[in-house]
C-alpha atoms as a PDB file:
ATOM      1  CA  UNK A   1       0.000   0.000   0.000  1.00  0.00           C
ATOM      2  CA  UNK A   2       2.636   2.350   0.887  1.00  0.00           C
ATOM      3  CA  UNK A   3       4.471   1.969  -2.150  1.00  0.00           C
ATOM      4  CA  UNK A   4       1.063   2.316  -4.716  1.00  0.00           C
ATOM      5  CA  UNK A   5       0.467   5.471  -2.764  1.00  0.00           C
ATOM      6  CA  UNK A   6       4.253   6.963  -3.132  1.00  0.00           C
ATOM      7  CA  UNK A   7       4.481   5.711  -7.034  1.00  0.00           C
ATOM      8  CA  UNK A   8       0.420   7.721  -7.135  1.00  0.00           C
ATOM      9  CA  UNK A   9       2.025  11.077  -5.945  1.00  0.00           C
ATOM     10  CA  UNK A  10       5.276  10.574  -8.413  1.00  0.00           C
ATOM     11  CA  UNK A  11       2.973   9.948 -11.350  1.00  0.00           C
ATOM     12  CA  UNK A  12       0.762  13.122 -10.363  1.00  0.00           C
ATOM     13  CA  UNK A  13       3.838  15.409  -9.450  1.00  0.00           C
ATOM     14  CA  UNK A  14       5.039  14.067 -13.035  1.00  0.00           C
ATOM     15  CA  UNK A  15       1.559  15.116 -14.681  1.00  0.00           C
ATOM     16  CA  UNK A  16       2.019  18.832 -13.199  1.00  0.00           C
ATOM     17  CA  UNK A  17       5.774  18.848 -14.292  1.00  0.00           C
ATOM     18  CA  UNK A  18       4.611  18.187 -18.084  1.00  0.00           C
ATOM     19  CA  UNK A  19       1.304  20.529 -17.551  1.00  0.00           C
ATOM     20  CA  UNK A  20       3.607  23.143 -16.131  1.00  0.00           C
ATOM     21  CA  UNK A  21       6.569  22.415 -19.164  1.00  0.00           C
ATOM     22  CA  UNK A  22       3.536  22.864 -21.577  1.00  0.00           C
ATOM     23  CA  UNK A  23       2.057  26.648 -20.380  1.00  0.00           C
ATOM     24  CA  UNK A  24       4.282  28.874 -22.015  1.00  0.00           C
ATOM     25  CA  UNK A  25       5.253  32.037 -19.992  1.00  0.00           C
ATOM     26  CA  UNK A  26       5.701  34.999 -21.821  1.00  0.00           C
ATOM     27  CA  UNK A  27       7.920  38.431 -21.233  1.00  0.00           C
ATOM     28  CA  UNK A  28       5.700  41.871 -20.717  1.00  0.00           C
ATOM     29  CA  UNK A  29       7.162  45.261 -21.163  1.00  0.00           C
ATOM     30  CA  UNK A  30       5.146  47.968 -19.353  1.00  0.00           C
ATOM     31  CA  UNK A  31       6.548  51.438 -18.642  1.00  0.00           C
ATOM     32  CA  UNK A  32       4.869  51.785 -15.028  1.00  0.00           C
ATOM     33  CA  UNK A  33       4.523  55.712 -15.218  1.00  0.00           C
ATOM     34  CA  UNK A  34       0.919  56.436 -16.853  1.00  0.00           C
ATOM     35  CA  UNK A  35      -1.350  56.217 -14.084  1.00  0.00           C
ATOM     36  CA  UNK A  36      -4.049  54.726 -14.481  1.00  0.00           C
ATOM     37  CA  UNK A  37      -2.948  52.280 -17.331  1.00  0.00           C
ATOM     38  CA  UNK A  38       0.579  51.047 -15.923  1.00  0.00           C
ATOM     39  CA  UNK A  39       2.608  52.193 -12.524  1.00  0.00           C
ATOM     40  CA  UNK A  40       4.200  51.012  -9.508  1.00  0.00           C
ATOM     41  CA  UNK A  41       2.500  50.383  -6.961  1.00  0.00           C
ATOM     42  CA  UNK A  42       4.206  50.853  -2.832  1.00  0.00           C
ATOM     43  CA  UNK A  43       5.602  47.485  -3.394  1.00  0.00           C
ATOM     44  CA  UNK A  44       7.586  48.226  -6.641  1.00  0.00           C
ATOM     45  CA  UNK A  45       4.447  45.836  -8.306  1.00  0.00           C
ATOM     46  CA  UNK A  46       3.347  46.665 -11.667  1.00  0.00           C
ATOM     47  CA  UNK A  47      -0.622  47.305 -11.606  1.00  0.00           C
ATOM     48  CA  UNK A  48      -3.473  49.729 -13.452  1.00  0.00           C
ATOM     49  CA  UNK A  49      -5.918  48.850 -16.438  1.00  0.00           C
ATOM     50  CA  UNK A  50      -3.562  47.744 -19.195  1.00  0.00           C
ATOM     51  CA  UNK A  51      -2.146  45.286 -16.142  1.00  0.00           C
ATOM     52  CA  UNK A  52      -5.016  43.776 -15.650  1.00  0.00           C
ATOM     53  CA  UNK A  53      -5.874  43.676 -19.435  1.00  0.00           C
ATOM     54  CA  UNK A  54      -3.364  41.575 -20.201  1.00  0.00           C
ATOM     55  CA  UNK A  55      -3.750  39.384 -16.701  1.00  0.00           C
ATOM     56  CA  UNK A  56      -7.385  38.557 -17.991  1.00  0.00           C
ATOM     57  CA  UNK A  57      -5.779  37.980 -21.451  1.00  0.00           C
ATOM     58  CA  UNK A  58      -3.558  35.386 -20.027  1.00  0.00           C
ATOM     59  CA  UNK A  59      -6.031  33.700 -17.691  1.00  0.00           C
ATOM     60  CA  UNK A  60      -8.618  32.927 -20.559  1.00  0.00           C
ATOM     61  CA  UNK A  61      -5.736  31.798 -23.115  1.00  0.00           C
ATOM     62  CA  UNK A  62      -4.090  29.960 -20.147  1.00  0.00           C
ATOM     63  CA  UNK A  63      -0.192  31.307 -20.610  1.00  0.00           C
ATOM     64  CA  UNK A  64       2.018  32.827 -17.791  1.00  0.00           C
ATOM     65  CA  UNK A  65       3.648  36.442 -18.099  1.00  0.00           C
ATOM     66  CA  UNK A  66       6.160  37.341 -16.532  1.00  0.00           C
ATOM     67  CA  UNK A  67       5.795  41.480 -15.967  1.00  0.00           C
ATOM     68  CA  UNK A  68       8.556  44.132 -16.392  1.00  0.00           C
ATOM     69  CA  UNK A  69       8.450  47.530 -15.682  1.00  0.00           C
ATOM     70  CA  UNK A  70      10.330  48.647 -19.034  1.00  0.00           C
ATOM     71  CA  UNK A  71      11.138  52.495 -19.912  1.00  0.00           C
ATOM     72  CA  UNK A  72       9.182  54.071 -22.445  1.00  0.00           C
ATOM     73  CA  UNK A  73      12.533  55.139 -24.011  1.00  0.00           C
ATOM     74  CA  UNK A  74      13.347  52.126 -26.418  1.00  0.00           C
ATOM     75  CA  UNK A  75      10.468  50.178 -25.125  1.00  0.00           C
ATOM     76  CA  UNK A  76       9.996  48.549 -28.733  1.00  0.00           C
ATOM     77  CA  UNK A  77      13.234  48.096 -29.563  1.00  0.00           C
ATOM     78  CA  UNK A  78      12.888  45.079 -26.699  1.00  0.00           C
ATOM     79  CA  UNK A  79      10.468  43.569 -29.315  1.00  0.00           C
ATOM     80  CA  UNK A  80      13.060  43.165 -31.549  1.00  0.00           C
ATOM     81  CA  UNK A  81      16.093  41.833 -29.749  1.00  0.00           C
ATOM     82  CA  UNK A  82      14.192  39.560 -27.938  1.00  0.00           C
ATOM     83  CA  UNK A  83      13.759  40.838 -24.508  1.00  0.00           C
ATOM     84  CA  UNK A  84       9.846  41.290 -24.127  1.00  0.00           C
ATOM     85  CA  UNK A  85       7.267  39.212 -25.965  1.00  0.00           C
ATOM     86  CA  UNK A  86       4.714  41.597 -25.319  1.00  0.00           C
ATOM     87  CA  UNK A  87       4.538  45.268 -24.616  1.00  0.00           C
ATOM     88  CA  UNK A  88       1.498  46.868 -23.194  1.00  0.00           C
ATOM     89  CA  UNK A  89       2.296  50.234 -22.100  1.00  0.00           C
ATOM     90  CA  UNK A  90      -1.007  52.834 -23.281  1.00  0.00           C
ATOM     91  CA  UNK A  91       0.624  52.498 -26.584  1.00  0.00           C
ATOM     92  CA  UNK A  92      -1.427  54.454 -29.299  1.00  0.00           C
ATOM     93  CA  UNK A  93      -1.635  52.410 -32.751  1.00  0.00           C
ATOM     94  CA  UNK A  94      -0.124  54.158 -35.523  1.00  0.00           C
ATOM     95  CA  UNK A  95       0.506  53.634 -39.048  1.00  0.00           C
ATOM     96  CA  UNK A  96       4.120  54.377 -38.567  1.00  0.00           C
ATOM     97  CA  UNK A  97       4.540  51.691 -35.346  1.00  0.00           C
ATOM     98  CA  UNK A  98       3.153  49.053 -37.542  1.00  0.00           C
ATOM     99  CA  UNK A  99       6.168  49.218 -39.710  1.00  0.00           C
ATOM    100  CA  UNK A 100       8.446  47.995 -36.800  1.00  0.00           C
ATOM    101  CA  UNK A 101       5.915  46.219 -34.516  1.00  0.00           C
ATOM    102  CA  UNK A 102       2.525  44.171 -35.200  1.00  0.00           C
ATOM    103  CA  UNK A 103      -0.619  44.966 -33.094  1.00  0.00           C
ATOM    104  CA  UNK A 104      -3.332  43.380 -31.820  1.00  0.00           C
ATOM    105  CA  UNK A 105      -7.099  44.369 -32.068  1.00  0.00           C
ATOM    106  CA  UNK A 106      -7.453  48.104 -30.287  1.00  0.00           C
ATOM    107  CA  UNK A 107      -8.579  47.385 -26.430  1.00  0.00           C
ATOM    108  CA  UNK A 108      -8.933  51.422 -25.470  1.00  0.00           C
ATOM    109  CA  UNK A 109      -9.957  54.102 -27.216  1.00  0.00           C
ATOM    110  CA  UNK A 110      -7.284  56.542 -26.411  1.00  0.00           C
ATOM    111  CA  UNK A 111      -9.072  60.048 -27.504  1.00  0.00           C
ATOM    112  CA  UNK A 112      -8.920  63.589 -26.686  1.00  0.00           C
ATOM    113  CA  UNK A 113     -11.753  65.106 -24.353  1.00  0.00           C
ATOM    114  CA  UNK A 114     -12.906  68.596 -23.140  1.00  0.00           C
ATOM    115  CA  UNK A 115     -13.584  68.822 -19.384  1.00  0.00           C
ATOM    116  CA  UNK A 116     -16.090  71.774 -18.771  1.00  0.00           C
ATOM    117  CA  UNK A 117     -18.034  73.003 -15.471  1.00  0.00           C
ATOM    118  CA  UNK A 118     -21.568  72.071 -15.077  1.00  0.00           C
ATOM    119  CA  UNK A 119     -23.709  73.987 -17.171  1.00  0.00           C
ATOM    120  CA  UNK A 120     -20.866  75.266 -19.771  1.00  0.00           C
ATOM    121  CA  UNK A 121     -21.907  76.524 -22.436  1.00  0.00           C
ATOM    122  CA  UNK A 122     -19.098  74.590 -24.583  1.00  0.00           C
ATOM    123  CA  UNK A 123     -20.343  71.920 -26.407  1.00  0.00           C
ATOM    124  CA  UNK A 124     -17.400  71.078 -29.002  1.00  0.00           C
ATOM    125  CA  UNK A 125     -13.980  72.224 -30.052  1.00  0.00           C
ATOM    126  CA  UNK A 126     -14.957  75.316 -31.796  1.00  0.00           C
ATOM    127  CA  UNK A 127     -16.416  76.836 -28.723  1.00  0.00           C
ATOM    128  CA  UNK A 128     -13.270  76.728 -27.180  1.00  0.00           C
ATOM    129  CA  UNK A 129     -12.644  80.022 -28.903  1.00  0.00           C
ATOM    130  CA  UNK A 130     -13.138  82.772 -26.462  1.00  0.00           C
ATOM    131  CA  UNK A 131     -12.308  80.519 -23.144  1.00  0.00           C
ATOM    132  CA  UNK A 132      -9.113  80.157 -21.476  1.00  0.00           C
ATOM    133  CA  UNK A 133      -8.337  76.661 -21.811  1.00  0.00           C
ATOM    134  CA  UNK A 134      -5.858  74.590 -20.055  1.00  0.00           C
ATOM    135  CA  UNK A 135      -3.607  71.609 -21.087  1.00  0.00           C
ATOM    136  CA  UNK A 136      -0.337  69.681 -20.580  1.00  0.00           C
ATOM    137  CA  UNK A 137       1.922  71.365 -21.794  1.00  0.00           C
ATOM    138  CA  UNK A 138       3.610  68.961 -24.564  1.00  0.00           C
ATOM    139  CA  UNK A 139       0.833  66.885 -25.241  1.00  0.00           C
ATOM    140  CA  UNK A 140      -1.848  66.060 -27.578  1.00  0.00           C
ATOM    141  CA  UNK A 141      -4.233  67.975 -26.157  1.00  0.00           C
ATOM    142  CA  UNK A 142      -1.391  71.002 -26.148  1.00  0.00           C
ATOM    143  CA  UNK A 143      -1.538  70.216 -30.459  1.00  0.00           C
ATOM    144  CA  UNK A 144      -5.040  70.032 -30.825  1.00  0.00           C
ATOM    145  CA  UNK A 145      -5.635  73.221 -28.613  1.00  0.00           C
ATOM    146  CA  UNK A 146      -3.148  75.532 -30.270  1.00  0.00           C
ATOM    147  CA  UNK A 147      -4.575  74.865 -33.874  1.00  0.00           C
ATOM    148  CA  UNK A 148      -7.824  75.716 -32.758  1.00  0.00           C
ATOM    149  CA  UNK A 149      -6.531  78.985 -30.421  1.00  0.00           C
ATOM    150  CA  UNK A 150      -3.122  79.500 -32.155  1.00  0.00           C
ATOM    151  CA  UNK A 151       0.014  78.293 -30.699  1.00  0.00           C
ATOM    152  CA  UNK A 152       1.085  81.772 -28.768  1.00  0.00           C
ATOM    153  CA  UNK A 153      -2.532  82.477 -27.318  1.00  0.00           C
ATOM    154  CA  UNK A 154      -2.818  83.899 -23.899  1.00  0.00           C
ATOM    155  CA  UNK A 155      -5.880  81.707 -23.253  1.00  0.00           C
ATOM    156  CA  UNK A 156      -4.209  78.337 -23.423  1.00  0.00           C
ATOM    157  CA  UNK A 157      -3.222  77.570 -19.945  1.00  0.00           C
ATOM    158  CA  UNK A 158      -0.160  75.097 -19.732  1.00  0.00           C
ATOM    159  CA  UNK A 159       0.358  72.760 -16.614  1.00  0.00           C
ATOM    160  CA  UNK A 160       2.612  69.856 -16.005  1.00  0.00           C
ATOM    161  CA  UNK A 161       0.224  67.225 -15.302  1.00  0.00           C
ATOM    162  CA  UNK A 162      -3.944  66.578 -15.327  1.00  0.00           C
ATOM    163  CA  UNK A 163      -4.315  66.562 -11.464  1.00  0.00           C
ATOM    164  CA  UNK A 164      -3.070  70.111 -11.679  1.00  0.00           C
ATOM    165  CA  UNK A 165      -5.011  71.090 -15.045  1.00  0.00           C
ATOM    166  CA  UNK A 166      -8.061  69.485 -13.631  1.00  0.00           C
ATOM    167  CA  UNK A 167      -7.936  71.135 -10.011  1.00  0.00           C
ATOM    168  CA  UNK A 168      -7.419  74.880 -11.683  1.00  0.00           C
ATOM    169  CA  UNK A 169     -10.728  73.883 -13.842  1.00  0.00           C
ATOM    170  CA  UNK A 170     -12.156  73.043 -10.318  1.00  0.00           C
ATOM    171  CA  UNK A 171     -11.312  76.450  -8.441  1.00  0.00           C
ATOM    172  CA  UNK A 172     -12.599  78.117 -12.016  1.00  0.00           C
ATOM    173  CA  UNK A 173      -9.411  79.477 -13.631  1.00  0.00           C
ATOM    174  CA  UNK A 174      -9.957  78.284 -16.655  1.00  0.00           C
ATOM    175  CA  UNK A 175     -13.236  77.877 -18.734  1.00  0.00           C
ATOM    176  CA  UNK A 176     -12.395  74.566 -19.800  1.00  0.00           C
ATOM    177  CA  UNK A 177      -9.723  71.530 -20.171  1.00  0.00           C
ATOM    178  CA  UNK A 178      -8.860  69.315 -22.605  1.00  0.00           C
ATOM    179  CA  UNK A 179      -6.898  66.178 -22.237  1.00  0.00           C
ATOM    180  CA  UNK A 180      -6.577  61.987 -22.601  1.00  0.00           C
ATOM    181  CA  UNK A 181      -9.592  60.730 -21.701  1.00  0.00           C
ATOM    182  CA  UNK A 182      -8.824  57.679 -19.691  1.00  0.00           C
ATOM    183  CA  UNK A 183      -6.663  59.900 -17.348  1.00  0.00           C
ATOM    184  CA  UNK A 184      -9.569  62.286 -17.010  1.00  0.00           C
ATOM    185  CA  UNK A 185     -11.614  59.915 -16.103  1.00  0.00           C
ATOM    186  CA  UNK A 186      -9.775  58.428 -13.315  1.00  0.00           C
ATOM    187  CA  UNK A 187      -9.044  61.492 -12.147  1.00  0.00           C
ATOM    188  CA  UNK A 188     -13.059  61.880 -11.773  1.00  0.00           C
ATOM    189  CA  UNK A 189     -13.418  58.596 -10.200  1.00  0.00           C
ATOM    190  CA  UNK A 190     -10.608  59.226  -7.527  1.00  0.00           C
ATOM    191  CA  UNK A 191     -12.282  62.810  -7.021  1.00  0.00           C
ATOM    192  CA  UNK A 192     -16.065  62.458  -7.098  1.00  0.00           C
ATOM    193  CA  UNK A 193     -16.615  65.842  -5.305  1.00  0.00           C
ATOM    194  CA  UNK A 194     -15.494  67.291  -8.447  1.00  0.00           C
ATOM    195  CA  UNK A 195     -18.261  67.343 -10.559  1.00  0.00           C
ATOM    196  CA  UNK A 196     -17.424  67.747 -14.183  1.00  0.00           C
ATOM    197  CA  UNK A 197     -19.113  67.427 -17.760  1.00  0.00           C
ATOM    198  CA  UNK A 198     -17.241  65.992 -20.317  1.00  0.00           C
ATOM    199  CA  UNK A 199     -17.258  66.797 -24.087  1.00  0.00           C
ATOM    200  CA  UNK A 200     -16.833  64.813 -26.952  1.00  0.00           C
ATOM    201  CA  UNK A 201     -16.197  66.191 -30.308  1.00  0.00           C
ATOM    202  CA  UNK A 202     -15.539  64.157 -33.296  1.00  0.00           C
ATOM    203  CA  UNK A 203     -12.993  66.766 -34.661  1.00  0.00           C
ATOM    204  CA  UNK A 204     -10.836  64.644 -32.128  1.00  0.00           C
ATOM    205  CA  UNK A 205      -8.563  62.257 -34.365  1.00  0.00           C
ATOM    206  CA  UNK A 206     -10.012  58.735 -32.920  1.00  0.00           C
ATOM    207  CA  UNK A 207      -7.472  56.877 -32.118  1.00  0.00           C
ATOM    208  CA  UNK A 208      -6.916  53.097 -29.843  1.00  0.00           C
ATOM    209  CA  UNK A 209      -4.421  51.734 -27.731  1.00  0.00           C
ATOM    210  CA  UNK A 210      -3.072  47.941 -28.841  1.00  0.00           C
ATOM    211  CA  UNK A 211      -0.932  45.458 -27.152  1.00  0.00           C
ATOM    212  CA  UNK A 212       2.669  45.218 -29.733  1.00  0.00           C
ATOM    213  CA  UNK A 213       4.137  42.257 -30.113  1.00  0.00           C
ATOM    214  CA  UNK A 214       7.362  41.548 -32.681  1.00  0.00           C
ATOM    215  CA  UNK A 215       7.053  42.082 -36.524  1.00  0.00           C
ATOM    216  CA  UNK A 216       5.462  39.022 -37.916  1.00  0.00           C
ATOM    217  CA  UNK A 217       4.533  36.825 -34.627  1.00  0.00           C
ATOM    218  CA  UNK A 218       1.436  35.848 -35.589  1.00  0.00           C
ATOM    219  CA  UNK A 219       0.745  33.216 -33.346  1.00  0.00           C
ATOM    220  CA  UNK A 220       1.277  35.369 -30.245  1.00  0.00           C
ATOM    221  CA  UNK A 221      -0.735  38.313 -31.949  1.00  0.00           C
ATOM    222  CA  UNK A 222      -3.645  35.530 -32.551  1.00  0.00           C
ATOM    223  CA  UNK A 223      -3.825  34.532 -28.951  1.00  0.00           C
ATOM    224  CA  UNK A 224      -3.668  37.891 -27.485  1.00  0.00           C
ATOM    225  CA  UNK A 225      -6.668  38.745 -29.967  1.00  0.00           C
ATOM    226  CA  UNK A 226      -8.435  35.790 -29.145  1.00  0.00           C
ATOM    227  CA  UNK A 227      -7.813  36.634 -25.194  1.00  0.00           C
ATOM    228  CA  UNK A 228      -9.341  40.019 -25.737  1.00  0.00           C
ATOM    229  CA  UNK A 229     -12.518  38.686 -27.815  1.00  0.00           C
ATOM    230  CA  UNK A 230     -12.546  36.204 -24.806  1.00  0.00           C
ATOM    231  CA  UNK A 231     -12.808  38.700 -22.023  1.00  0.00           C
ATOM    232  CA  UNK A 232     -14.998  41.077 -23.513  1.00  0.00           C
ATOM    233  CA  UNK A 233     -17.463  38.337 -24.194  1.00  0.00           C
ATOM    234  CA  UNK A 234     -17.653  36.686 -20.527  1.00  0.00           C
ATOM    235  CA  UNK A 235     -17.654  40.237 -19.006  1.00  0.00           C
ATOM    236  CA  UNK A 236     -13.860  40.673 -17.646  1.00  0.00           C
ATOM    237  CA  UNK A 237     -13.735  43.427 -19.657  1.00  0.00           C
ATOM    238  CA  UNK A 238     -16.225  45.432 -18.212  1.00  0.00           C
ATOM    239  CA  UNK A 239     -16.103  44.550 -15.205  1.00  0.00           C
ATOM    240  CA  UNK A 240     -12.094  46.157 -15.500  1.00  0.00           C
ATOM    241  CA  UNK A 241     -13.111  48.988 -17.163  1.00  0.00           C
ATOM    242  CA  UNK A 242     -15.744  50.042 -14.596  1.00  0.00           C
ATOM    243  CA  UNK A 243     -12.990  49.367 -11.826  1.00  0.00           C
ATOM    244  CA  UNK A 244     -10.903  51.842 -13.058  1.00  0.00           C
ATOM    245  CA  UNK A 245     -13.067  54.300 -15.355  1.00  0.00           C
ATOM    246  CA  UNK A 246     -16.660  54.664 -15.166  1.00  0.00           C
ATOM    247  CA  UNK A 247     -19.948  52.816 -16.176  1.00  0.00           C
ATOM    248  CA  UNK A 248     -19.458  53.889 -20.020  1.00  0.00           C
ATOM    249  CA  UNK A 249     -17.940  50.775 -20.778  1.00  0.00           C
ATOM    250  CA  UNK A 250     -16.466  51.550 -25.107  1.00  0.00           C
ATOM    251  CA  UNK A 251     -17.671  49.606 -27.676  1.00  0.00           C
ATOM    252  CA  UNK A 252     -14.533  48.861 -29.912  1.00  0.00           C
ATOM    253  CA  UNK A 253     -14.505  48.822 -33.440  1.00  0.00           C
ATOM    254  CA  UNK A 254     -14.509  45.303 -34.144  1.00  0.00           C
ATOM    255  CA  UNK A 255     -17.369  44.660 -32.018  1.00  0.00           C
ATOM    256  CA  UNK A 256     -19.382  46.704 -34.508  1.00  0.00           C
END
């Protein structure tokens, strides 16, 4: 008896060896400083929405990742030599990224917002014209603003970050904001005493977020496609995306 039950627990500790030797474990690349999508957290730990994106990914497809924080600076070039399999980082598909790096399906629609007061009377981009307006400086927003308001106009407001754009819109010294809209709405979410309307306009270049893997590694683009069809259809998705946004859960483009 003894021996049947020590040869049992070889053969089952053998059976989790070749289960474990068959789950592939793949290398993430996240660069950990765009709050809400990917930063540290007190314990050096990698966590926000893209993190548990691509956690939900893996679950449903059933591989292990292994997560790095990796700096934006050269973060694709990892792709390439090998480091990172996968790099999720709030990275905005473009046609010129696709030349070096293949994408999956977009998983977050990554476009511009305006941030108004209750009862503004702004209801697109054009009627930005005669508010002071506030941005980071340097960003999208900063582009988008300046074409509409000219690049040397007093009433664009420049500020280093959103918590400090959005807390000036709060104590009314500007009109308006404009700005990413995933980090306005956290922002929102942390800070429900501020109570803000937000403005969409579709002058705004629509644009997504996608996970990059290397040029031509189809199989791994596949499965992280499949993953993401996956986890919007049992609810994952949502259920993420109301954890760290709001209820206004996107409808992507290839779910239309």
């Amino acid at each position: 008896m003894y021996f049947r039950i020590i040869a049992s627990l070889f053969l089952v500790l053998n059976l989790m060896a070749i289960a474990n030797a068959a789950t592939p474990t793949y290398v993430v690349g996240s660069g950990g400083t765009y709050r809400p999508f990917e930063y540290e957290n007190s314990q050096k730990e990698l966590e926000g929405f893209d993190i548990d994106i691509i956690k939900a990914i893996a679950e449903v497809e059933q591989f292990n990742i292994q997560l790095i924080n990796t700096p934006w600076e050269g973060i694709f070039a990892t792709l390439d030599n090998g480091e990172r399999d996968i790099i999720i980082s709030g990275i905005t598909i473009t046609d010129k990224r696709k030349i070096s790096v293949d994408f999956t399906l977009p998983y977050f629609p990554a476009e511009q917002v305006i941030v108004t007061q209750k009862s503004s009377p702004i209801s697109n981009i054009q009627d930005l014209k005669g508010y002071s307006v506030g941005v980071v400086n340097g960003s999208t927003a900063d582009v988008v603003v300046s074409k509409i308001l000219g690049r040397n106009s007093t009433a664009i407001k420049r500020f280093d970050n959103t918590p400090l754009l959005l807390q000036e819109l709060y104590e009314e010294g500007i009109n308006a904001a404009v700005g990413d809209v995933g980090v306005i709405k956290f922002y929102i979410k942390m800070h429900p005493g501020k109570d803000f309307d937000l403005v969409y306009d579709n002058n705004f270049e629509q644009q997504y977020f996608g996970i990059a893997v290397a040029k031509g590694n189809q199989e791994l683009q596949d499965k992280l496609n499949d993953g993401l069809k996956k986890i919007i259809a049992n609810g994952t998705y949502a259920n993420i995306y109301t954890t760290w946004f709001d209820n206004n859960v996107p409808v992507l483009p290839f779910e239309q």
